[in-house]
Protein backbone atom coordinates (compact mmCIF):
# COMPACT_ATOMS: atom_id res chain seq x y z
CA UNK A 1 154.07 217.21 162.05
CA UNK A 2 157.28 216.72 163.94
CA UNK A 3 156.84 212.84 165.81
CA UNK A 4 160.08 213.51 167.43
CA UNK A 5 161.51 210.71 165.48
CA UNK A 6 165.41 209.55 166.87
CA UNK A 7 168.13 210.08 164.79
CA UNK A 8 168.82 206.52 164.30
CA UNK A 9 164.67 206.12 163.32
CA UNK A 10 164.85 209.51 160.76
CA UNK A 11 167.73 207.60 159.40
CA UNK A 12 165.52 204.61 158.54
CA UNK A 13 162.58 206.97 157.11
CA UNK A 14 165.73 208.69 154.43
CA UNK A 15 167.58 205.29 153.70
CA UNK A 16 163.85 203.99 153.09
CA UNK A 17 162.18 207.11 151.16
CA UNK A 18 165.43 206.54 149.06
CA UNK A 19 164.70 203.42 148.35
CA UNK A 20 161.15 203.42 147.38
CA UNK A 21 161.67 206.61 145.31
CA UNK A 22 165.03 205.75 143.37
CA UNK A 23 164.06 201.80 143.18
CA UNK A 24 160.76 200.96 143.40
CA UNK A 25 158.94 203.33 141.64
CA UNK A 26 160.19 202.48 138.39
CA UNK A 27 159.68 199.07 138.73
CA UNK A 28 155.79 198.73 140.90
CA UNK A 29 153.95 198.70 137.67
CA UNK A 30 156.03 195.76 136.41
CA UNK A 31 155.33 193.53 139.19
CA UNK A 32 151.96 194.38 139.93
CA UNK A 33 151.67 192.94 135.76
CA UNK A 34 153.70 190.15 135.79
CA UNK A 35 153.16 189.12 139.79
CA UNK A 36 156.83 188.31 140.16
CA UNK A 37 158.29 188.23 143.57
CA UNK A 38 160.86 191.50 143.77
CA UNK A 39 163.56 189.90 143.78
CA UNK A 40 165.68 192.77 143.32
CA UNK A 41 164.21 194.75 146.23
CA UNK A 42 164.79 192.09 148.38
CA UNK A 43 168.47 192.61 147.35
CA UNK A 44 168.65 196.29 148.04
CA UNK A 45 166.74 195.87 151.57
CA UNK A 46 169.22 193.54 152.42
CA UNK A 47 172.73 195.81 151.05
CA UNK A 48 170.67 198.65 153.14
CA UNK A 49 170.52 196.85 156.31
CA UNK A 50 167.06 196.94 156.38
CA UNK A 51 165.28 193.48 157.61
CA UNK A 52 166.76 193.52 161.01
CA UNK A 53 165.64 197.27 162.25
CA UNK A 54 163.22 195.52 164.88
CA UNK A 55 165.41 192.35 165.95
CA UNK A 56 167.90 192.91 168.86
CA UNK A 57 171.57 193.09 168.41
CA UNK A 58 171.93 189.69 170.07
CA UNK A 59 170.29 188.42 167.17
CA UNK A 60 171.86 190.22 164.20
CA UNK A 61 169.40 192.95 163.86
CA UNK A 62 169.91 196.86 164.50
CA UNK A 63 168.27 196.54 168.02
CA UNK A 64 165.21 198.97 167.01
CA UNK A 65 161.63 197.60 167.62
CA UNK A 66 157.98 197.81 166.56
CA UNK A 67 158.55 201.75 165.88
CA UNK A 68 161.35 201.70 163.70
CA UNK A 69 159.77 198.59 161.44
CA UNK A 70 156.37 200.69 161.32
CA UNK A 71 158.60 203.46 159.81
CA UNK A 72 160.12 201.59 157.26
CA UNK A 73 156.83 199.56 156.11
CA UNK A 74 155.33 202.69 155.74
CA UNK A 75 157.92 204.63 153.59
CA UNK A 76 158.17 201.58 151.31
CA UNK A 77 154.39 201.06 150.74
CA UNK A 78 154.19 204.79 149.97
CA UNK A 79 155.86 203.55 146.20
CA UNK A 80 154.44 200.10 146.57
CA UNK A 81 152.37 198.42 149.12
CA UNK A 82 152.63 194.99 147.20
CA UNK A 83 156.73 195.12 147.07
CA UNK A 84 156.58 196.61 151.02
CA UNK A 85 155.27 193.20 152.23
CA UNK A 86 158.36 191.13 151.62
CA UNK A 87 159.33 193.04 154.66
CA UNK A 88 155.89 193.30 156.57
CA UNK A 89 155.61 189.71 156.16
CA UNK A 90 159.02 188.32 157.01
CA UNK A 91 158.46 190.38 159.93
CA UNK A 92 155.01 188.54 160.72
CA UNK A 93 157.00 185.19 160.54
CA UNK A 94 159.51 186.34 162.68
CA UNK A 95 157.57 187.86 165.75
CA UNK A 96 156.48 184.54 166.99
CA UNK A 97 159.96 183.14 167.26
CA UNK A 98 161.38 186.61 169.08
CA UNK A 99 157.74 186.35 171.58
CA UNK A 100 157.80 182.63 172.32
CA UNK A 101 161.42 181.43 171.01
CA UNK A 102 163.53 179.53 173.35
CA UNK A 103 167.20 180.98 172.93
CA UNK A 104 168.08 178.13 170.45
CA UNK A 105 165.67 179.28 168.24
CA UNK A 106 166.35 182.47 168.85
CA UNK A 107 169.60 181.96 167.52
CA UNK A 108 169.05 179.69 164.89
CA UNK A 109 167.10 181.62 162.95
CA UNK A 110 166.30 185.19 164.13
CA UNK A 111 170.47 186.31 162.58
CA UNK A 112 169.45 184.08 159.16
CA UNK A 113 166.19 186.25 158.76
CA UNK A 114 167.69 189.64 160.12
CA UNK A 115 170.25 189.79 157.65
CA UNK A 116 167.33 189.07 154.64
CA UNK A 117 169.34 186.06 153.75
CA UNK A 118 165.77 184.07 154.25
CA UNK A 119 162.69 185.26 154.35
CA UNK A 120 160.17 184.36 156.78
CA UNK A 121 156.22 183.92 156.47
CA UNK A 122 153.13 182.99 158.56
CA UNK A 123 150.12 181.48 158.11
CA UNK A 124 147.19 180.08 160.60
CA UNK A 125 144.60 180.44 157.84
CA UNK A 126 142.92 177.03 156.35
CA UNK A 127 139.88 176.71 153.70
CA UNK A 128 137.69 176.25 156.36
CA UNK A 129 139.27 178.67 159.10
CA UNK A 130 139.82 181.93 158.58
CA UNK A 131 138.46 184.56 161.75
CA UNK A 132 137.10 181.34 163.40
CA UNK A 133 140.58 179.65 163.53
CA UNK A 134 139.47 177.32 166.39
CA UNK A 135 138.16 175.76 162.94
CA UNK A 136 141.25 174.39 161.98
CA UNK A 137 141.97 171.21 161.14
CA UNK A 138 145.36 170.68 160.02
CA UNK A 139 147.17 168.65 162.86
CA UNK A 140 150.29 168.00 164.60
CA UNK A 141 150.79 164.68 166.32
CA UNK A 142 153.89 163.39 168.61
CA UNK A 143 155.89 160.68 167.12
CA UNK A 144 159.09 160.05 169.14
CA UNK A 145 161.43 163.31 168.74
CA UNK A 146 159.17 164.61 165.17
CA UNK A 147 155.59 166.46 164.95
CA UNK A 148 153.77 164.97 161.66
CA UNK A 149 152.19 167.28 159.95
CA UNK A 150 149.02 167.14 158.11
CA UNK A 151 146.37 169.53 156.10
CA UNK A 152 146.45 172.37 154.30
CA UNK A 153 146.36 176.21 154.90
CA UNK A 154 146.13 179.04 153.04
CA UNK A 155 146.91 182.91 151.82
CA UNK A 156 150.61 182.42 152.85
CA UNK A 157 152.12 186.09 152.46
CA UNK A 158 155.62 185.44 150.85
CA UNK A 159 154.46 182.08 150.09
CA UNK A 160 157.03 180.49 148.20
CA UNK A 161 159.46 183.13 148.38
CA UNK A 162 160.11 182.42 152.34
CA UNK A 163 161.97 179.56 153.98
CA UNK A 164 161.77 180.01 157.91
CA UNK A 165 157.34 179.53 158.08
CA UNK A 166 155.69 179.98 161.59
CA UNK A 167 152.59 177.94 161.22
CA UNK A 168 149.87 176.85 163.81
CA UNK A 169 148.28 173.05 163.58
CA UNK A 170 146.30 171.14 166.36
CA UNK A 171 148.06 168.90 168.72
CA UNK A 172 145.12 167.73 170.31
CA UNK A 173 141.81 168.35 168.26
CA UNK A 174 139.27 166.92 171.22
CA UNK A 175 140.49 170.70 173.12
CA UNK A 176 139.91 172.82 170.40
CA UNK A 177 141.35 176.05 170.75
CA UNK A 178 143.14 175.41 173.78
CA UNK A 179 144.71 172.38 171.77
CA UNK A 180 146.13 174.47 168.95
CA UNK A 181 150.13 174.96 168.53
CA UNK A 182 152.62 176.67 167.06
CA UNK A 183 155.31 175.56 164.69
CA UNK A 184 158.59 176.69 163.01
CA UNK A 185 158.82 174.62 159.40
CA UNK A 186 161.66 175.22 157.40
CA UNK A 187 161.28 175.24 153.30
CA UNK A 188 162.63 172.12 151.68
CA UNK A 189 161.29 169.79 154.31
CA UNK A 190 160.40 166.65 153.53
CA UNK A 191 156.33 166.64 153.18
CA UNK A 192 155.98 169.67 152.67
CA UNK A 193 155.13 171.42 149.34
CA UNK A 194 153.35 174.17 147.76
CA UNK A 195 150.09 174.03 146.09
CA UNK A 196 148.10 176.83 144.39
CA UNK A 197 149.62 180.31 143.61
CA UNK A 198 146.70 182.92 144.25
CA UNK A 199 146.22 185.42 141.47
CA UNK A 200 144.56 188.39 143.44
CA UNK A 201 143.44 191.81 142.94
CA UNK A 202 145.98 194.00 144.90
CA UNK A 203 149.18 193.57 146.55
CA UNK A 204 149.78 191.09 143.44
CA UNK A 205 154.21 191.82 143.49
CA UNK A 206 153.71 189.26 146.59
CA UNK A 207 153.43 185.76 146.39
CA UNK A 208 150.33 184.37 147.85
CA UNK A 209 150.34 180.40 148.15
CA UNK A 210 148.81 177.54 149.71
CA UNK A 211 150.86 175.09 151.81
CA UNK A 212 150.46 171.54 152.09
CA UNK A 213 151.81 168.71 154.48
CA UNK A 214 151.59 165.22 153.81
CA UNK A 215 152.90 163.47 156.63
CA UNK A 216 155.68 166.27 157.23
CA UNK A 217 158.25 165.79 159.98
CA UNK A 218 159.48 168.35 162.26
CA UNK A 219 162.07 168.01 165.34
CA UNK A 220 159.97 168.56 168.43
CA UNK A 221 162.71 171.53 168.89
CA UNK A 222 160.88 173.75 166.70
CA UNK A 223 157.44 173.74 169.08
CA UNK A 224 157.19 177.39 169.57
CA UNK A 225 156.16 178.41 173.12
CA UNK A 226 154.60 174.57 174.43
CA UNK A 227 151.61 172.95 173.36
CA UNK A 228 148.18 174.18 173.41
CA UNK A 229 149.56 177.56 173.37
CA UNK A 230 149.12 177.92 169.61
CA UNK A 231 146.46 181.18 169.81
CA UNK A 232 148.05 182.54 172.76
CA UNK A 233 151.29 182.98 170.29
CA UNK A 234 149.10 183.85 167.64
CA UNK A 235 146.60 186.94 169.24
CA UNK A 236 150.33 188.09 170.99
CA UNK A 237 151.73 188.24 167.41
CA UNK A 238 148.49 190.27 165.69
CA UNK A 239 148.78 192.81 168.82
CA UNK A 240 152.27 193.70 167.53
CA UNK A 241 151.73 193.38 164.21
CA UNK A 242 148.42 194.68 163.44
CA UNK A 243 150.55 198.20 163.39
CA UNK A 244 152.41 197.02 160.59
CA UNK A 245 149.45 196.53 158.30
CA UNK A 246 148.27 199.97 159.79
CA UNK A 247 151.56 201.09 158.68
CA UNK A 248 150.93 199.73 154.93
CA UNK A 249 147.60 200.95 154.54
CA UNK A 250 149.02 204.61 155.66
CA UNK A 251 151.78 204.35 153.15
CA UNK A 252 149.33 203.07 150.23
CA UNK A 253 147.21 206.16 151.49
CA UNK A 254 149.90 208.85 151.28
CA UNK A 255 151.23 207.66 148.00
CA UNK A 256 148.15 207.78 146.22
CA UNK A 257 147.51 211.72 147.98
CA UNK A 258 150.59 212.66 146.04
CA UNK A 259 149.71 210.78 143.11
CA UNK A 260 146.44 212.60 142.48
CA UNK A 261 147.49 216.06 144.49
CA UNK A 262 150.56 216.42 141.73
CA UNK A 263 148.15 215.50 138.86
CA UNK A 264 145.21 217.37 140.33
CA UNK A 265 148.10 220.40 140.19
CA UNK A 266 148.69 220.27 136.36
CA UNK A 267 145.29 218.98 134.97
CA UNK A 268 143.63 221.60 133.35
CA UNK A 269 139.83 222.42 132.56
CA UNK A 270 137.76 225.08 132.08
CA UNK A 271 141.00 227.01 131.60
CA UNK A 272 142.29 226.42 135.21
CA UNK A 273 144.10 223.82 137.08
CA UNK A 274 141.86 221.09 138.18
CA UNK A 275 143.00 222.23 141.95
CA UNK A 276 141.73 225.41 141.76
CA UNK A 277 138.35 223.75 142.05
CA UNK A 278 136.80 223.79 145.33
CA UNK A 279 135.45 220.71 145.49
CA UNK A 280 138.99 219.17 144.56
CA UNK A 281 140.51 221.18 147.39
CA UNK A 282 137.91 219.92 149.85
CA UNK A 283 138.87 216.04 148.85
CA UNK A 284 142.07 217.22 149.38
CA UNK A 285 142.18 218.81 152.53
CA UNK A 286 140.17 215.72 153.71
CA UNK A 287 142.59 213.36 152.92
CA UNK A 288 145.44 215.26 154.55
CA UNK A 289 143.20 215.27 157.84
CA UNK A 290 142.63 211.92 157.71
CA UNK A 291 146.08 210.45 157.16
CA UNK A 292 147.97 212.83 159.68
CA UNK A 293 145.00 211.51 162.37
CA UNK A 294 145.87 208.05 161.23
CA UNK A 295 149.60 208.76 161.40
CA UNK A 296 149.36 209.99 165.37
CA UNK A 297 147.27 207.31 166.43
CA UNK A 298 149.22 204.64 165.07
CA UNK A 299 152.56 206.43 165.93
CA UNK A 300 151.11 206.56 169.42
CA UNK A 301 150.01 202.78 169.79
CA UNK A 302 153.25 201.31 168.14
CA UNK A 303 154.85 203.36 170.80
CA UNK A 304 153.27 201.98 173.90
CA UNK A 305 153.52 198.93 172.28
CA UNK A 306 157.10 198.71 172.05
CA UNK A 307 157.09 199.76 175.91
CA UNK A 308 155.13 196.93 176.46
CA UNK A 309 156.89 194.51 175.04
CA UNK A 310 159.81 195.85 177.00
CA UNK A 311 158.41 195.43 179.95
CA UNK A 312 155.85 192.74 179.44
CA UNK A 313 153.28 194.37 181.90
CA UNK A 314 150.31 194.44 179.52
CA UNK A 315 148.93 193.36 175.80
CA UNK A 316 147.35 196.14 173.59
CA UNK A 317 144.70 193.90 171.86
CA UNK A 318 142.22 196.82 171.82
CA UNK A 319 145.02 199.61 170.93
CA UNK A 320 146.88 197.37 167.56
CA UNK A 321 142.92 196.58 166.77
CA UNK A 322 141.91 200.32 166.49
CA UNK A 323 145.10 201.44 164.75
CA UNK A 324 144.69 198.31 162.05
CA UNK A 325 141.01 199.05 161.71
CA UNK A 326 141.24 203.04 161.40
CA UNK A 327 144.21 203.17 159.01
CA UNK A 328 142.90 200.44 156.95
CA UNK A 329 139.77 202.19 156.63
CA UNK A 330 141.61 205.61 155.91
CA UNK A 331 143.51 204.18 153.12
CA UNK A 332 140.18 202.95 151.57
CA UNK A 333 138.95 205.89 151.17
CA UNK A 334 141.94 208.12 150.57
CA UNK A 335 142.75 205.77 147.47
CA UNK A 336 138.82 206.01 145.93
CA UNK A 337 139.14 209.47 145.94
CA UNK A 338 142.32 209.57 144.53
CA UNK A 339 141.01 208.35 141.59
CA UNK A 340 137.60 210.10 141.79
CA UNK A 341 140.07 213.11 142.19
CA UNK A 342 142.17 212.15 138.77
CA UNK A 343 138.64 210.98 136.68
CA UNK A 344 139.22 208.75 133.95
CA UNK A 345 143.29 208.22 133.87
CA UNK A 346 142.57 207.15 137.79
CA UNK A 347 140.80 204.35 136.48
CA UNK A 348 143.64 203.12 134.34
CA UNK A 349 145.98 200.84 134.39
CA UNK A 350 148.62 202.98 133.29
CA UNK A 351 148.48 205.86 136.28
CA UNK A 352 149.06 204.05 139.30
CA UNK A 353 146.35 205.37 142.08
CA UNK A 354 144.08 202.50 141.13
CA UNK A 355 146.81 200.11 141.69
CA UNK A 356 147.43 201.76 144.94
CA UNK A 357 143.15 201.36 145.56
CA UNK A 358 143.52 197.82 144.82
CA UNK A 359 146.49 197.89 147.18
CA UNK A 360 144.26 198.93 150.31
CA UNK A 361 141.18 196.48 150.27
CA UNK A 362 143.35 193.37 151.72
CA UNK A 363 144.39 195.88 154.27
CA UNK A 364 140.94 195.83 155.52
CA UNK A 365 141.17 192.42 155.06
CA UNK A 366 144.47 190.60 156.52
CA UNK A 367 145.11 189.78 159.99
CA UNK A 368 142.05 190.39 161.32
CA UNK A 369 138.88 191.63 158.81
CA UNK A 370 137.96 195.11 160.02
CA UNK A 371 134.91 193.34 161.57
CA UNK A 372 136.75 191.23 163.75
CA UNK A 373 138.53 194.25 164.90
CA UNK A 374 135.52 195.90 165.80
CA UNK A 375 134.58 193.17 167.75
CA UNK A 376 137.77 192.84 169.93
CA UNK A 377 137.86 196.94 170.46
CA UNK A 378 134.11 196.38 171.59
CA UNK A 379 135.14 193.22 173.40
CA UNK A 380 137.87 195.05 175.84
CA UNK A 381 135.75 198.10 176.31
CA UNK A 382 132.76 195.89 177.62
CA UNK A 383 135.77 193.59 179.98
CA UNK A 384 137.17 197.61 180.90
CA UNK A 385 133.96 198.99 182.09
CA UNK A 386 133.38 195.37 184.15
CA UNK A 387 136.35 195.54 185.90
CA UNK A 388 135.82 199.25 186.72
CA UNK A 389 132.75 198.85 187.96
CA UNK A 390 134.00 196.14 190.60
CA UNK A 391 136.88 198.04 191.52
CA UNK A 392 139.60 195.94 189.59
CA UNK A 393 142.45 196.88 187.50
């Protein structure tokens, strides 16, 4: 399909295709082992120009937006979903600070993270508070020009790798969720440190920690967007980058395709290539169908997102929820088939569709669980057909 893709956008899809083919390819299997952060990724993203595709000029990036990140997240995470969400994550620190930044901010640390020279992460997720984060029970409280920090949270995406961390903490527990606010930490502050490093089944070449704060100081500069408004920043951030995880789980799907479709092509039995078989060529043609559906509908929602954001006349909870919950679901099933598709090697370690089926359950999973997306698509349809019905727009 032609998406009508900008020059400057094909360019990202070639310089990233390039990439993931030449670099990580030969090195996925080695970090999904040994769960070392890629390190040496990181290092060609940033000679490549890569982290700053969706952060305006004025900030050091390549003035692109939500499109032109989707893009790249999805051509990486076609080799390696796992080593694609150094970038999908920095990206999910940084939104908050571009949405609800003051220009200080802005400047002091959107150029530091668009260049790759620091990573960026972002957590709201404690023990006890994961879709119900009106649970939460870390806390923030005023003292003089600081916030002190307390608590814990949890399943920090670039974990220890990042060092610019938008986190969310209560600043008045007795309001709930309309007391919850947003924070920029910085690594190496004092009271803060890192507790346990998750070992987990997919997506294992990024570091997934816990974060702790004992009595942690922060300047009162680095309140993103005013107290209380700690979800507002948060549910503004998802509808932006909810596409992004759409965009991995696509990736993830279309990699494993060509996995099994070039094995499918050169496994033989009963005399004949295994692709000859009918039944083979049905799984096929279904995954195609499914992917290039996923493909257009995300295409088209990361789109009108990126007009919204430019013009800041509506949010597209519903739109980012359908696109995360759809391709999410597509890669599930694209990837079990893949290795239905390649019989026993798919099941083994050393042929990499079931890496890339471990890959796409946390896709179903992070930012949102597929159920909570059904219930916010659900949600807006019911608050749609309301305000039809009395006439409202």
């Amino acid at each position: 399909m032609d998406y009508e893709l900008t020059e400057e956008q094909q360019m990202i899809v070639e310089t990233a295709r390039t990439l993931a083919q030449t670099k990580i390819k030969k090195v996925r299997e080695h970090y999904d082992k040994t769960e070392e952060f890629p390190w040496e990724i990181v290092e060609e993203l940033r000679k490549a120009d890569l982290f700053g595709v969706y952060i305006p000029q004025e900030y050091g990036g390549l003035g692109g937006g939500a499109m032109e990140l989707v893009l790249l997240v999805e051509e990486l995470s076609k080799a390696c979903g796992g080593i694609a969400l150094c970038m999908a994550a920095t990206a999910l620190g940084a939104y908050p600070i571009m949405l609800y930044g003051n220009e200080a901010q802005k400047k002091k640390y959107l150029p530091d993270i668009a260049s790759g020279k620091r990573l960026a992460a972002f957590t709201i997720t404690e023990p006890e508070a994961g879709s119900d984060a009106t649970a939460a029970k870390a806390t923030a409280k005023l003292e003089g020009n600081h916030y002190v920090l307390n608590g814990t949270k949890c399943f920090c995406s670039n974990g220890k790798a990042a060092e610019i961390y938008s986190l969310f903490f209560s600043t008045n527990p007795a309001r709930g969720a309309r007391g919850v606010s947003c924070f920029i930490v910085e690594k190496g502050t004092p009271g803060f440190e890192f507790g346990r490093k998750e070992e987990k089944m997919g997506i294992r070449a990024n570091w997934t920690y816990q974060l702790e704060f004992n009595n942690c100081k922060v300047p009162k500069e680095n309140l993103l967007g005013g107290e209380g408004r700690g979800l507002l920043v948060a549910q503004t951030t998802f509808d932006v980058s909810r596409p992004g995880v759409a965009a991995q789980a696509l990736g993830i799907a279309t990699g494993a395709m060509e996995e099994a479709f070039a094995y499918a092509r050169v496994r033989r039995q009963f005399g004949q290539p295994v692709i000859s078989f009918q039944a083979m060529q049905h799984k096929l043609a279904q995954m195609a169908m499914e992917i290039e559906a996923a493909r257009a509908l995300l295409y088209a929602v990361t789109r009108a997102i990126q007009k919204g954001m430019a013009t800041g006349d509506k949010r597209y909870t519903k739109e980012s929820a359908m696109v995360k919950c759809f391709c999410s679901d597509v890669a599930m099933r694209v990837t079990t088939e893949a290795v239905q598709m390649c019989g026993g090697i798919g099941f083994m370690h050393d042929f990499p569709v079931e890496k890339f089926m471990r890959d796409a359950k946390i896709t179903q999973i992070y930012e949102g669980t597929n159920e909570i997306q059904r219930n916010e698509i659900a949600m807006h349809m019911i608050k749609e057909a309301a305000r039809a019905g009395t006439g409202k727009k």
